[in-house]
Protein backbone atom coordinates (compact mmCIF):
# COMPACT_ATOMS: atom_id res chain seq x y z
CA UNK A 1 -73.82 -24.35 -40.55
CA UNK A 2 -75.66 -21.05 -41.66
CA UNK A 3 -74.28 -20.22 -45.00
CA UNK A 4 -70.82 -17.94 -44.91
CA UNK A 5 -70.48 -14.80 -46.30
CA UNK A 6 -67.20 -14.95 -47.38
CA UNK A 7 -66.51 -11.49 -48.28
CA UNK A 8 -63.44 -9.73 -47.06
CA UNK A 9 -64.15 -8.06 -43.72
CA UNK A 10 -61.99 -5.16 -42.17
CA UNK A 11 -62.13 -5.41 -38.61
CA UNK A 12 -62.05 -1.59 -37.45
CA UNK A 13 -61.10 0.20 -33.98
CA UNK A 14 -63.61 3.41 -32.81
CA UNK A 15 -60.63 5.30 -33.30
CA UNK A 16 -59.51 4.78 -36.25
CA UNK A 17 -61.47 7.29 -38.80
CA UNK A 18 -62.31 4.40 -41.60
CA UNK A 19 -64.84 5.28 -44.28
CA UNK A 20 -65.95 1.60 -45.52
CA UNK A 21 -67.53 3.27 -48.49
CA UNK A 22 -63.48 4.01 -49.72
CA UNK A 23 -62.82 0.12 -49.24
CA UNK A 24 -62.44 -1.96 -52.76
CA UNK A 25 -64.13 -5.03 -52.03
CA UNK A 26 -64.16 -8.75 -52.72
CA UNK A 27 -60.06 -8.99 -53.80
CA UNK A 28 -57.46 -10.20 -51.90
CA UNK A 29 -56.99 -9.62 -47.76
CA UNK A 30 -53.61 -9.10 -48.23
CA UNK A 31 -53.71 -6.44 -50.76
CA UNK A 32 -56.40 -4.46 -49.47
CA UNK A 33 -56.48 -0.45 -49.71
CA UNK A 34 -58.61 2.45 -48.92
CA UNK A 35 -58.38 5.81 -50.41
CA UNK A 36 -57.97 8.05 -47.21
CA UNK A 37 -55.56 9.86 -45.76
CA UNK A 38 -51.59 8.61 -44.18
CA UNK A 39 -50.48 8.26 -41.30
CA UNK A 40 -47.44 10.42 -41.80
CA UNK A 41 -45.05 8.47 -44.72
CA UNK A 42 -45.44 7.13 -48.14
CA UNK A 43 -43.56 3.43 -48.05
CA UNK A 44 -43.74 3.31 -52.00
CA UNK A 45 -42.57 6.57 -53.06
CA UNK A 46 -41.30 8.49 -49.90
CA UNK A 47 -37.71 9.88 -49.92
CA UNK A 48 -37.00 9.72 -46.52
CA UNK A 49 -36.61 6.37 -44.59
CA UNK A 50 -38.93 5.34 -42.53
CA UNK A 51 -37.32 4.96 -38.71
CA UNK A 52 -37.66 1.37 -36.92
CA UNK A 53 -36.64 0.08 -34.01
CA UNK A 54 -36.33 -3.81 -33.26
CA UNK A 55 -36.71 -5.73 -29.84
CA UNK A 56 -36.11 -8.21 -29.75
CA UNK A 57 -32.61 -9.68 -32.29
CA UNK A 58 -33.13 -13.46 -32.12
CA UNK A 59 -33.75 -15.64 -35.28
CA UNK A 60 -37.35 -14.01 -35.71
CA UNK A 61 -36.42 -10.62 -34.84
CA UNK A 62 -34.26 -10.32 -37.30
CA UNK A 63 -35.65 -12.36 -40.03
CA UNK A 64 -38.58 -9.69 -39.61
CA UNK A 65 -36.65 -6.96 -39.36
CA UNK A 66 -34.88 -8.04 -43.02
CA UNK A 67 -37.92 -8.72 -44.58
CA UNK A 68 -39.15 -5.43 -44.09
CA UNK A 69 -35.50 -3.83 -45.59
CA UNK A 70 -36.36 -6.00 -48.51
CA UNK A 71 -39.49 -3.89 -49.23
CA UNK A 72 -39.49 -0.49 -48.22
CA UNK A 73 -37.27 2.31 -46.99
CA UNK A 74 -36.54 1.93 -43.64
CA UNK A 75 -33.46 3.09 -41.31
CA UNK A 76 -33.18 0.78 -38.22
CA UNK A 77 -32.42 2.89 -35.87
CA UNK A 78 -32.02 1.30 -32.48
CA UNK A 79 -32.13 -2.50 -31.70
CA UNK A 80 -32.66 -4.07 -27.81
CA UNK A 81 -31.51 -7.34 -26.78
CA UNK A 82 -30.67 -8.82 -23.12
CA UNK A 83 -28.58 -11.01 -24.65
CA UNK A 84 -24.71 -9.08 -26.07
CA UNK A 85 -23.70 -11.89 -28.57
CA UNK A 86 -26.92 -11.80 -30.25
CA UNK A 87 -27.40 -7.85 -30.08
CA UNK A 88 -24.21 -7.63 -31.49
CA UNK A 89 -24.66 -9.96 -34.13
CA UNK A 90 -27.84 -8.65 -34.69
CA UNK A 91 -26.30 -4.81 -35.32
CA UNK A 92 -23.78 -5.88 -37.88
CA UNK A 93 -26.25 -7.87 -40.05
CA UNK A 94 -28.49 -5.21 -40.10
CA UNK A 95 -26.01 -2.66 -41.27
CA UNK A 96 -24.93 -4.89 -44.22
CA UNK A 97 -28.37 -5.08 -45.36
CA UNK A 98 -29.89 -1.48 -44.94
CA UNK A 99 -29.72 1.15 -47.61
CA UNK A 100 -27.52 3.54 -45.45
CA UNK A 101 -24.92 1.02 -44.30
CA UNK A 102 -25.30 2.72 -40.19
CA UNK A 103 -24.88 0.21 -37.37
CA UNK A 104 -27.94 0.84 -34.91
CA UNK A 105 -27.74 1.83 -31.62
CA UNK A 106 -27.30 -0.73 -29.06
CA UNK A 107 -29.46 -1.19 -25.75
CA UNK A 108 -30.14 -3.80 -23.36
CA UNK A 109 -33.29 -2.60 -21.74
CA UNK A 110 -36.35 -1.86 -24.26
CA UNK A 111 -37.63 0.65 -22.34
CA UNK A 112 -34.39 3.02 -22.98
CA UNK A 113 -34.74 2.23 -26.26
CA UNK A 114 -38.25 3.84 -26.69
CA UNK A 115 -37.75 6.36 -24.43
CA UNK A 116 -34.50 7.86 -25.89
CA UNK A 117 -35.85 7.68 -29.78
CA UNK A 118 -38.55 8.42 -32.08
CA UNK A 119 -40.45 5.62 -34.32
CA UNK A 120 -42.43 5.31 -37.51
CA UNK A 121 -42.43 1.85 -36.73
CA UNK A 122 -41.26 -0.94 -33.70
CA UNK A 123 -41.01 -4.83 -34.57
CA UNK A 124 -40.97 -7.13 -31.84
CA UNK A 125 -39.44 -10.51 -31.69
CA UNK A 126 -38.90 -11.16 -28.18
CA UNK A 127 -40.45 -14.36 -26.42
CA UNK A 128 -44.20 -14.68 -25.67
CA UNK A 129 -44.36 -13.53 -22.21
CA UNK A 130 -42.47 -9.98 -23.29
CA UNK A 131 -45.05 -9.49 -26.24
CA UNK A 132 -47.90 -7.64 -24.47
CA UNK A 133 -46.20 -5.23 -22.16
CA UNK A 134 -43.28 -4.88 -24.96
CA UNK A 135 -46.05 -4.06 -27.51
CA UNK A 136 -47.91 -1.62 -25.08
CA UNK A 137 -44.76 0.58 -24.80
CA UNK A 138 -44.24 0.86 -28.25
CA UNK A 139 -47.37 2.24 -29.39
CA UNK A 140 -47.60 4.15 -25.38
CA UNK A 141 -44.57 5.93 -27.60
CA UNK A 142 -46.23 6.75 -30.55
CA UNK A 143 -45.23 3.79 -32.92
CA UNK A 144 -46.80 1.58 -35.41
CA UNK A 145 -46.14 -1.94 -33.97
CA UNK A 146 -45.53 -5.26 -35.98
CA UNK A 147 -45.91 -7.74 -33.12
CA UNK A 148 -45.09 -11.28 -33.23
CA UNK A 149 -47.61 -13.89 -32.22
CA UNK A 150 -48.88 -15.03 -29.76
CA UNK A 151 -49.72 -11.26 -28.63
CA UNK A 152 -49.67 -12.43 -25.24
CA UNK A 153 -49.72 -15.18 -22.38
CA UNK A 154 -52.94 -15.26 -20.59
CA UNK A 155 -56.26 -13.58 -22.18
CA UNK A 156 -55.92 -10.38 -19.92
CA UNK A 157 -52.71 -9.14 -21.60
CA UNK A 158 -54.50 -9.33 -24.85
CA UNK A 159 -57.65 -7.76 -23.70
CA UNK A 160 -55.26 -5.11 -22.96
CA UNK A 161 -53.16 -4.57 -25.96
CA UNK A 162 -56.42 -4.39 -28.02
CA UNK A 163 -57.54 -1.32 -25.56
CA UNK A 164 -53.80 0.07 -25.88
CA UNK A 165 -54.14 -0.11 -29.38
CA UNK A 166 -57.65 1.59 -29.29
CA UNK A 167 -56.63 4.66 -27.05
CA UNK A 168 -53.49 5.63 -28.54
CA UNK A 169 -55.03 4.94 -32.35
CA UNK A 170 -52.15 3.21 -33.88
CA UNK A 171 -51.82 0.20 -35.96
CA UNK A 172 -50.95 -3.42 -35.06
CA UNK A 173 -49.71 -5.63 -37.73
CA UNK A 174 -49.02 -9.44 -36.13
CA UNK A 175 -46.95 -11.59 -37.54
CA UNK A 176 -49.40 -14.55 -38.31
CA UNK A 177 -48.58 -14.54 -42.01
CA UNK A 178 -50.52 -17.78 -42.98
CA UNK A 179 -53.53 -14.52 -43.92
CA UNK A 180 -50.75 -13.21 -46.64
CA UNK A 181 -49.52 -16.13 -47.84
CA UNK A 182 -50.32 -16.55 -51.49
CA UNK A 183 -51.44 -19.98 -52.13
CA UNK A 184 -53.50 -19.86 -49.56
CA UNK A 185 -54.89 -16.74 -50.33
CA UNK A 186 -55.86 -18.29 -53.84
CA UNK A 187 -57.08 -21.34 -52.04
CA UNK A 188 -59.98 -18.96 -50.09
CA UNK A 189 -60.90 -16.80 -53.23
CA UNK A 190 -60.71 -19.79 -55.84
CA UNK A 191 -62.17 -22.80 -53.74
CA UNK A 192 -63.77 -21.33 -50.54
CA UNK A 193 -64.95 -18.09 -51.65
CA UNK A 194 -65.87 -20.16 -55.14
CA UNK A 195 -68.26 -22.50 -53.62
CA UNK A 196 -66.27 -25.25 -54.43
CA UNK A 197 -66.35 -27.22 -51.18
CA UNK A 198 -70.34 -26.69 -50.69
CA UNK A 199 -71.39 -26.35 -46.76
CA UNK A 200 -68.38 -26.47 -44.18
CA UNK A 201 -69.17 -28.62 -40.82
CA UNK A 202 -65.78 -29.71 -40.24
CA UNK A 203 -62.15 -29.06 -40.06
CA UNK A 204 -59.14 -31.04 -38.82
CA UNK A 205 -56.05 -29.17 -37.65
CA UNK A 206 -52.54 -30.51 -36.65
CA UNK A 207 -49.28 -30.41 -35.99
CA UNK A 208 -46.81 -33.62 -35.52
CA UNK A 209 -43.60 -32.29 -35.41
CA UNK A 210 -41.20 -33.28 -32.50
CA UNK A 211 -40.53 -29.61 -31.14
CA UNK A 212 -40.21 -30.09 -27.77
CA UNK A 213 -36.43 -29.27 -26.29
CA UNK A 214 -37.04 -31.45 -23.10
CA UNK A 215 -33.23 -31.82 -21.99
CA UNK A 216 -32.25 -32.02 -18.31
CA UNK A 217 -29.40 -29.43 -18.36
CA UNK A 218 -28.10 -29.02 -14.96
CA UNK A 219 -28.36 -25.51 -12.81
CA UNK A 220 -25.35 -23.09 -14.47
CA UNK A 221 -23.63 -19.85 -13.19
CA UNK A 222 -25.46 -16.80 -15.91
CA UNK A 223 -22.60 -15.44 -18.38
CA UNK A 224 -21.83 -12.24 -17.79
CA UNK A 225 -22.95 -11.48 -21.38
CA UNK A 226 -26.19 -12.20 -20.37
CA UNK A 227 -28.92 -10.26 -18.58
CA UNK A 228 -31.58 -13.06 -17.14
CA UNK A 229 -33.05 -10.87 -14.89
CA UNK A 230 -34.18 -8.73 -17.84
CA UNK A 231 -34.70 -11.77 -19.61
CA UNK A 232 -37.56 -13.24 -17.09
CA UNK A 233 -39.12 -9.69 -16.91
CA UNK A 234 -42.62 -10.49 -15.55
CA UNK A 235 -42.69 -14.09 -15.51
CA UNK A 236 -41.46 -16.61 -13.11
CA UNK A 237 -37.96 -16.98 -12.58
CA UNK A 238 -36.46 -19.97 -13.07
CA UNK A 239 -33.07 -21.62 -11.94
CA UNK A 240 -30.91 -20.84 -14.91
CA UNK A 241 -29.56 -23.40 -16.77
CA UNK A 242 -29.67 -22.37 -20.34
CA UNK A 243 -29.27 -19.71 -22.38
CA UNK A 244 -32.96 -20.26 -23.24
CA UNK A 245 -33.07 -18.75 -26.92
CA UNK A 246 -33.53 -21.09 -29.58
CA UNK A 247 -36.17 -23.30 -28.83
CA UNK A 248 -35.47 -23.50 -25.16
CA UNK A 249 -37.86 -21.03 -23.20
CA UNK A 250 -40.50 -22.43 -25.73
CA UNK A 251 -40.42 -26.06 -23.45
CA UNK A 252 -42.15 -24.21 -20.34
CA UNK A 253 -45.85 -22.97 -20.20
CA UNK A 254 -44.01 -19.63 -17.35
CA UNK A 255 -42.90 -18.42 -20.71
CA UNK A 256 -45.29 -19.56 -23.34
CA UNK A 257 -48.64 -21.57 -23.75
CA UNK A 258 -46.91 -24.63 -25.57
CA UNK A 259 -47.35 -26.07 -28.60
CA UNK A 260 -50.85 -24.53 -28.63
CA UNK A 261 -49.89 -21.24 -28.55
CA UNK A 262 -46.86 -21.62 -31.28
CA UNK A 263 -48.49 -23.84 -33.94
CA UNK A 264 -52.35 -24.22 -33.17
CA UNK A 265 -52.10 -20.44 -33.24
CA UNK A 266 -51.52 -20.24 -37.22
CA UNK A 267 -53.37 -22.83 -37.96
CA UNK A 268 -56.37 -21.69 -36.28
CA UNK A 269 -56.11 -18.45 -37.50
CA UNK A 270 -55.88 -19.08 -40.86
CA UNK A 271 -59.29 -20.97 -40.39
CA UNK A 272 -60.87 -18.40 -39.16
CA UNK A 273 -59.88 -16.07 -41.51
CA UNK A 274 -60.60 -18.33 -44.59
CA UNK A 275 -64.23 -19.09 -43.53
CA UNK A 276 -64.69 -15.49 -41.72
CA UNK A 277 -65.07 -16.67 -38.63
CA UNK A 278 -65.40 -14.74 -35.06
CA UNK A 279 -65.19 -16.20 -31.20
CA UNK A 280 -65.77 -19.84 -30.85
CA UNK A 281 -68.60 -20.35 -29.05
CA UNK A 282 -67.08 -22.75 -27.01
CA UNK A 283 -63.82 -24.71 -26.39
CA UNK A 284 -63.03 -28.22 -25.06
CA UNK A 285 -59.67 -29.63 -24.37
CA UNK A 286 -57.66 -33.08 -23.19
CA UNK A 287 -54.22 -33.67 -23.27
CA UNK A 288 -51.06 -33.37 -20.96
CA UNK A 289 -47.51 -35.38 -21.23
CA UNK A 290 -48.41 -38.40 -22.07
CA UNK A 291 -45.05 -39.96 -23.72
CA UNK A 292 -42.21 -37.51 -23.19
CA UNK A 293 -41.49 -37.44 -19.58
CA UNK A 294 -38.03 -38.00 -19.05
CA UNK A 295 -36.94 -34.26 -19.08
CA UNK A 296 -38.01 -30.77 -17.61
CA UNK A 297 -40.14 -29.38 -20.15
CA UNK A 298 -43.93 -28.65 -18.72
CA UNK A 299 -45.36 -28.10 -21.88
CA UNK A 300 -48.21 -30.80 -23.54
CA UNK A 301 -46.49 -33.52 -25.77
CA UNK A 302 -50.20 -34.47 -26.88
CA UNK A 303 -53.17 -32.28 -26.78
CA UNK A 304 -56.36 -32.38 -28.62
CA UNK A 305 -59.04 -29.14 -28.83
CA UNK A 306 -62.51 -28.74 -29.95
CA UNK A 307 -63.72 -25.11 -30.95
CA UNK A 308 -67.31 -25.16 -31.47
CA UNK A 309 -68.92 -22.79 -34.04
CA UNK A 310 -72.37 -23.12 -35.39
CA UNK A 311 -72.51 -26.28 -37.03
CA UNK A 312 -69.10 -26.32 -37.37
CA UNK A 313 -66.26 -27.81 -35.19
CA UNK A 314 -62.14 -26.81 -35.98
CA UNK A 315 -60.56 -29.91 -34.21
CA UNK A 316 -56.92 -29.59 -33.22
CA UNK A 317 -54.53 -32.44 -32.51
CA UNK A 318 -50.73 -31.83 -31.67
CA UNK A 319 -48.16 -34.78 -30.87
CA UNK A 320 -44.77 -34.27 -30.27
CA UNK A 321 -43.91 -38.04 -30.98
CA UNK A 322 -44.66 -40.83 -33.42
CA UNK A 323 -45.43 -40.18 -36.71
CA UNK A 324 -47.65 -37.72 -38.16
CA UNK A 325 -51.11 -38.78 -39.67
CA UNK A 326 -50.36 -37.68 -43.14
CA UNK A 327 -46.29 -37.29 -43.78
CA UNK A 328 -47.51 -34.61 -46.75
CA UNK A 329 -49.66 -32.73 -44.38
CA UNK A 330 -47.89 -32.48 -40.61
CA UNK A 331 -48.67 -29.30 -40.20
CA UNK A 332 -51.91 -28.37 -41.43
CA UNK A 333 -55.15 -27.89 -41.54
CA UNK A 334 -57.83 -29.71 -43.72
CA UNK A 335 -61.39 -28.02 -44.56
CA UNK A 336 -64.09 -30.85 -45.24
CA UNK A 337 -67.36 -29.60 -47.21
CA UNK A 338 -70.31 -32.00 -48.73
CA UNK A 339 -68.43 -31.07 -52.22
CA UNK A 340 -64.82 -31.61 -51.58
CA UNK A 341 -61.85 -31.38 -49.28
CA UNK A 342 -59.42 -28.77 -48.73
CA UNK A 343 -55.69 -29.84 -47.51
CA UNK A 344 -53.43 -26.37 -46.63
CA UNK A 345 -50.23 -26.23 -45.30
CA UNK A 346 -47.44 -23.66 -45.73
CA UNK A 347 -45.86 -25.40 -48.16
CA UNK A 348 -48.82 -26.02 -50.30
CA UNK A 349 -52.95 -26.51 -50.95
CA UNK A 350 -55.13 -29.36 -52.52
CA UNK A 351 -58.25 -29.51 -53.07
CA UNK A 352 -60.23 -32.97 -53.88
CA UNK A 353 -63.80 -32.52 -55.07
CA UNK A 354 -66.11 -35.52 -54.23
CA UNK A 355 -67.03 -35.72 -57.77
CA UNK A 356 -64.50 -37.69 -58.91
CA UNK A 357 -65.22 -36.92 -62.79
CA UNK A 358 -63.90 -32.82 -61.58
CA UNK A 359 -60.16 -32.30 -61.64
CA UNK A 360 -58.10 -31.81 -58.60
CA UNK A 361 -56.37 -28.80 -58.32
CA UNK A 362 -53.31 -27.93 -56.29
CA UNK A 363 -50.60 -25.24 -55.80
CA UNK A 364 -47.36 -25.04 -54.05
CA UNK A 365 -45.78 -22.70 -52.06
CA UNK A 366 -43.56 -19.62 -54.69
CA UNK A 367 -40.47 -19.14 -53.55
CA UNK A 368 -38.70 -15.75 -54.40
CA UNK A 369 -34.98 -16.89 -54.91
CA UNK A 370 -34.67 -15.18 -57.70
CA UNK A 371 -36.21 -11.85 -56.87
CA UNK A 372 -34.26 -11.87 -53.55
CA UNK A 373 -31.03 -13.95 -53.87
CA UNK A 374 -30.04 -12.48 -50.41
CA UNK A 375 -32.97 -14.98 -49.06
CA UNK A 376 -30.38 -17.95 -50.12
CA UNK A 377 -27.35 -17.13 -48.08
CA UNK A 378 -29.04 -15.80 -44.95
CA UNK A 379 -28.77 -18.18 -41.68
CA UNK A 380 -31.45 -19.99 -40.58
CA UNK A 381 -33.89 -18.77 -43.61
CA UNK A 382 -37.64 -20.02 -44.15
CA UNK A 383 -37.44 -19.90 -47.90
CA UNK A 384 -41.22 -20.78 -47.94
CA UNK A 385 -42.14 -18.30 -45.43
CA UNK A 386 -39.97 -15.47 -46.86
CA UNK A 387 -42.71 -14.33 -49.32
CA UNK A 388 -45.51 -14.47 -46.95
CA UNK A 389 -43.55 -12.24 -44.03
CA UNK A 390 -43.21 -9.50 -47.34
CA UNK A 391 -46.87 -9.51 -48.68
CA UNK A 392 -47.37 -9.42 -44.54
CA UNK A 393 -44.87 -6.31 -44.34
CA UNK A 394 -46.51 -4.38 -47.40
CA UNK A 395 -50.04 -5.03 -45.94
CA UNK A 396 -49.07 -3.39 -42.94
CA UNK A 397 -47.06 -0.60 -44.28
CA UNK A 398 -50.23 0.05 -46.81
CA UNK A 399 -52.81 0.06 -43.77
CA UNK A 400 -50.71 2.73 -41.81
CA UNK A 401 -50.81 4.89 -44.80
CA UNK A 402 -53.96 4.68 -46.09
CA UNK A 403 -55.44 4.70 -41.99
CA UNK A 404 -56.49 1.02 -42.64
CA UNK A 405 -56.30 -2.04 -40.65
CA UNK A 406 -54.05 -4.79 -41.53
CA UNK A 407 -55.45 -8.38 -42.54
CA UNK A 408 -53.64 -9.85 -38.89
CA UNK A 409 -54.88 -6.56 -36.93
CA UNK A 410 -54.81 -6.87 -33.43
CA UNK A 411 -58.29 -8.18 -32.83
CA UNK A 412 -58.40 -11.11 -34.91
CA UNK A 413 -54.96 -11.54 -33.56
CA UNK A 414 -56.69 -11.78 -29.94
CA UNK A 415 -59.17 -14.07 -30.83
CA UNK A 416 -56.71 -16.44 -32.17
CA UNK A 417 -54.45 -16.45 -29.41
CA UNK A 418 -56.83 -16.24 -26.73
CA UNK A 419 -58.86 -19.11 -28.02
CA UNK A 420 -55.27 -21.01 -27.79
CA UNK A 421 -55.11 -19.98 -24.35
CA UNK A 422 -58.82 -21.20 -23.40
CA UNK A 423 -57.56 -24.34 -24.26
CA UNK A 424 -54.80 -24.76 -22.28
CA UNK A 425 -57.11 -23.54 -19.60
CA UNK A 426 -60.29 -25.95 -20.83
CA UNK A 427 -57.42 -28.67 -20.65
CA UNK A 428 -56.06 -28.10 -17.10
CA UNK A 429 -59.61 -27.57 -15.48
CA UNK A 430 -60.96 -31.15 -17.69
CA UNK A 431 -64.42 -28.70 -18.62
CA UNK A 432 -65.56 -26.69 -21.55
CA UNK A 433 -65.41 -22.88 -21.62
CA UNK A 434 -67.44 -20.46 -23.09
CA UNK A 435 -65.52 -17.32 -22.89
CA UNK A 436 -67.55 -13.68 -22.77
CA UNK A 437 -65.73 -11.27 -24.53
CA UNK A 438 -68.00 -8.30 -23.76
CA UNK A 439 -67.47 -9.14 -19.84
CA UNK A 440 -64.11 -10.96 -20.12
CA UNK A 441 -65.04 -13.48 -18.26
CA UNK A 442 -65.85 -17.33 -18.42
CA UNK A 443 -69.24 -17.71 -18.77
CA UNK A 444 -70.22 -19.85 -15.40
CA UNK A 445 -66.77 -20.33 -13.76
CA UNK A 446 -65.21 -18.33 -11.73
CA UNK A 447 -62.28 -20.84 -11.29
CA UNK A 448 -61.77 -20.37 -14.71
CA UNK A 449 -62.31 -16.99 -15.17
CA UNK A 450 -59.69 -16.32 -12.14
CA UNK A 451 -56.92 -18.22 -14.29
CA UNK A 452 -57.43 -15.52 -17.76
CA UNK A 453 -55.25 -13.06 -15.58
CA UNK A 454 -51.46 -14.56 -14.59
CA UNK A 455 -49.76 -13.06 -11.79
CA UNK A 456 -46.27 -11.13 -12.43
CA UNK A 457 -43.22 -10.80 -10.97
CA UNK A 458 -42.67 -8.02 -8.95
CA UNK A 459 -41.64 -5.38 -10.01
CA UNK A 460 -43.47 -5.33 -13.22
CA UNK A 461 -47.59 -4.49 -12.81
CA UNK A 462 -50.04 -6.24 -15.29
CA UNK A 463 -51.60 -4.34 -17.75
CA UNK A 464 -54.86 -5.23 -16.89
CA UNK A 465 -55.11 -2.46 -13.56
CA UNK A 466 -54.53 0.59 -16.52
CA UNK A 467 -56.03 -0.36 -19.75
CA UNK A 468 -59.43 -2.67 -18.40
């Protein structure tokens, strides 16, 4: 593998007036900042509030959406959900927790919501297959957007949002918070960026946990609380039988690209941004259900990808059954140099040099318990991911007002989840792919160049025919 230059690199749109000279290199991704001019609003300092809509109010929605209270002064003005219970619940949290005690506006249909208001910034926690055209509206309306990953369902979508985000020169912050998490930001500066592991030709990636939902619930009349029409949006739509929030919609690939596109997604993207790298330069996949069969869910419960650098392959294995490989490492990813190893997970980092005369050294996770008790009482909290989703927030809030772009901007943010989605693709067609990002296309096959673009359901129009 040619040798890595490690350095910090900010990934820049045409539009976007950057002066590189302004950037402070060679510290930490996460904190970042140039010296040029806002986009409108001081975070730090500013007086007035910065205005934010949400779409988007399940359990990631809204743990976004209280991060950001927790570190700058926002008013949520507006919050969209198909779903009453949840929008309700959603309104009443929020109001408890923002400075100014208001109860955002309610809507149903996201569109309404940008249409009838005017954003600093738009968070968006919706499910995958709402992410692309969701995101496109925001900034369409003027707003900074902090997008949940995966940005989108087939490669097209994303191809798209990085154009949207190009012609109407806003930022895109997405939430793939492994790059701001701080033991593993000490883990690239003190034992990549050190030297410490010597030449990289090899990682391992996984993820073991049973996360498939898989039931056989039987076909159900839709409560009247509900809107599944709105719900399904462009994608297929299915016989309802679920309210399919909570880990339900994330069984079937018409919604989602599977475990690849939830876990491998982080995981790969926090390789690539640890050992700067770019597009793969190809990707190979296998897998399918090969133990879980007994209920509906289409998604893989095994699945293995290859994605080929120079001299370097990041190997991915996911099972959703048995036991994982290493109980202190099930979702991970491992770094192997001719020096040492390098074990990461969210929780926490290890390194083990060959030399077994050097010391090991190893960090955990910091939790902020202390700093925000609030993180201790609040349902379904990620106390370990809590501190990475603020660093994320700040990043973001930093790059819009310094005219920056954030350490998960919108391209790397592509490359990560369209490399997830060449897999599912590499796995269904049993072939490599070598994807052309300059002509969109896969390089050689037309088959599989045909499947980077999913059809929708009518009414709603692909991106793809405006913004490529």
């Amino acid at each position: 593998m040619p040798q890595i230059n490690y350095k910090y690199k900010i990934m820049k749109q045409e539009t976007t007036s950057i002066n590189r000279r302004n950037f402070v290199r060679g510290v930490s991704a996460s904190f970042l900042l140039s010296s040029l001019g806002s986009y409108g609003f001081n975070y730090t300092n500013g007086s007035d509030p910065i205005k934010v809509g949400l779409i988007g109010a399940g359990w990631y929605g809204k743990s976004d959406v209280l991060r950001l209270i927790q570190v700058a002064n926002i008013e949520v003005i507006s919050v969209c959900d198909v779903d009453q219970n949840m929008l309700s619940e959603a309104i009443e949290l929020i109001s408890k927790r923002q400075k100014s005690g208001n109860k955002p506006k309610a809507y149903e249909d996201y569109r309404k919501l940008l249409s009838e208001n005017k954003y600093d910034i738009v968070l968006i926690g919706s499910p995958d297959h709402w992410h692309c055209l969701q995101g496109i509206e925001a900034l369409k309306s003027g707003a900074h957007v902090y997008l949940q990953k995966p940005i989108s369902v087939d490669v097209m979508e994303g191809e798209a949002l990085v154009a949207a985000a190009k012609k109407y020169n806003r930022i895109v912050q997405v939430g793939m918070q492994r790059r701001s998490t701080a033991h593993l930001i000490d883990a690239k500066k003190n034992i990549v960026e050190a030297g410490l592991l010597g030449k990289v030709s090899h990682v391992e990636m996984c993820c073991y946990y049973h996360m498939r939902a898989n039931g056989n619930p039987p076909e159900q009349p839709v409560p009247d609380y509900f809107n599944y029409d709105l719900w399904t949006g462009p994608a297929p739509l299915r016989p309802f039988d679920k309210i399919p929030h909570r880990g339900w919609w994330r069984t079937f690939m018409e919604y989602s690209n599977g475990i690849m596109g939830d876990m491998c997604i982080h995981m790969f993207d926090a390789v690539r941004w640890t050992l700067d790298l770019d597009w793969p330069k190809k990707i190979s996949s296998t897998g399918g259900i090969y133990v879980n069969k007994e209920g509906k869910s289409n998604t893989a419960d095994t699945q293995t990808a290859i994605f080929e650098f120079e001299e370097l392959n990041c190997i991915w294995q996911h099972r959703a059954w048995g036991a994982p490989a290493d109980p202190e490492y099930p979702w991970s990813y491992i770094i192997y140099g001719d020096k040492g190893t390098l074990k990461c997970s969210v929780h926490k980092y290890e390194f083990i040099p060959r030399n077994k005369k050097e010391k090991r050294i190893k960090k955990d996770v910091v939790f902020e318990k202390e700093k925000y008790p609030e993180d201790l009482t609040e349902k379904d909290m990620e106390l370990h991911t809590a501190p990475a989703t603020r660093a994320h927030m700040r990043n973001f809030l930093a790059a819009i007002e310094n005219n920056a772009q954030p350490v998960a901007n919108i391209r790397q943010a592509h490359i990560s989840t369209a490399s997830c989605i060449l897999a599912n693709i590499s796995m269904k067609l049993g072939r490599p792919l070598v994807y052309d990002p300059d002509n969109r296309i896969v390089v050689d096959d037309p088959e599989a160049t045909k499947l980077l673009h999913r059809d929708y359901r009518s009414p709603w129009e692909h991106p793809q025919t405006e913004y490529l």
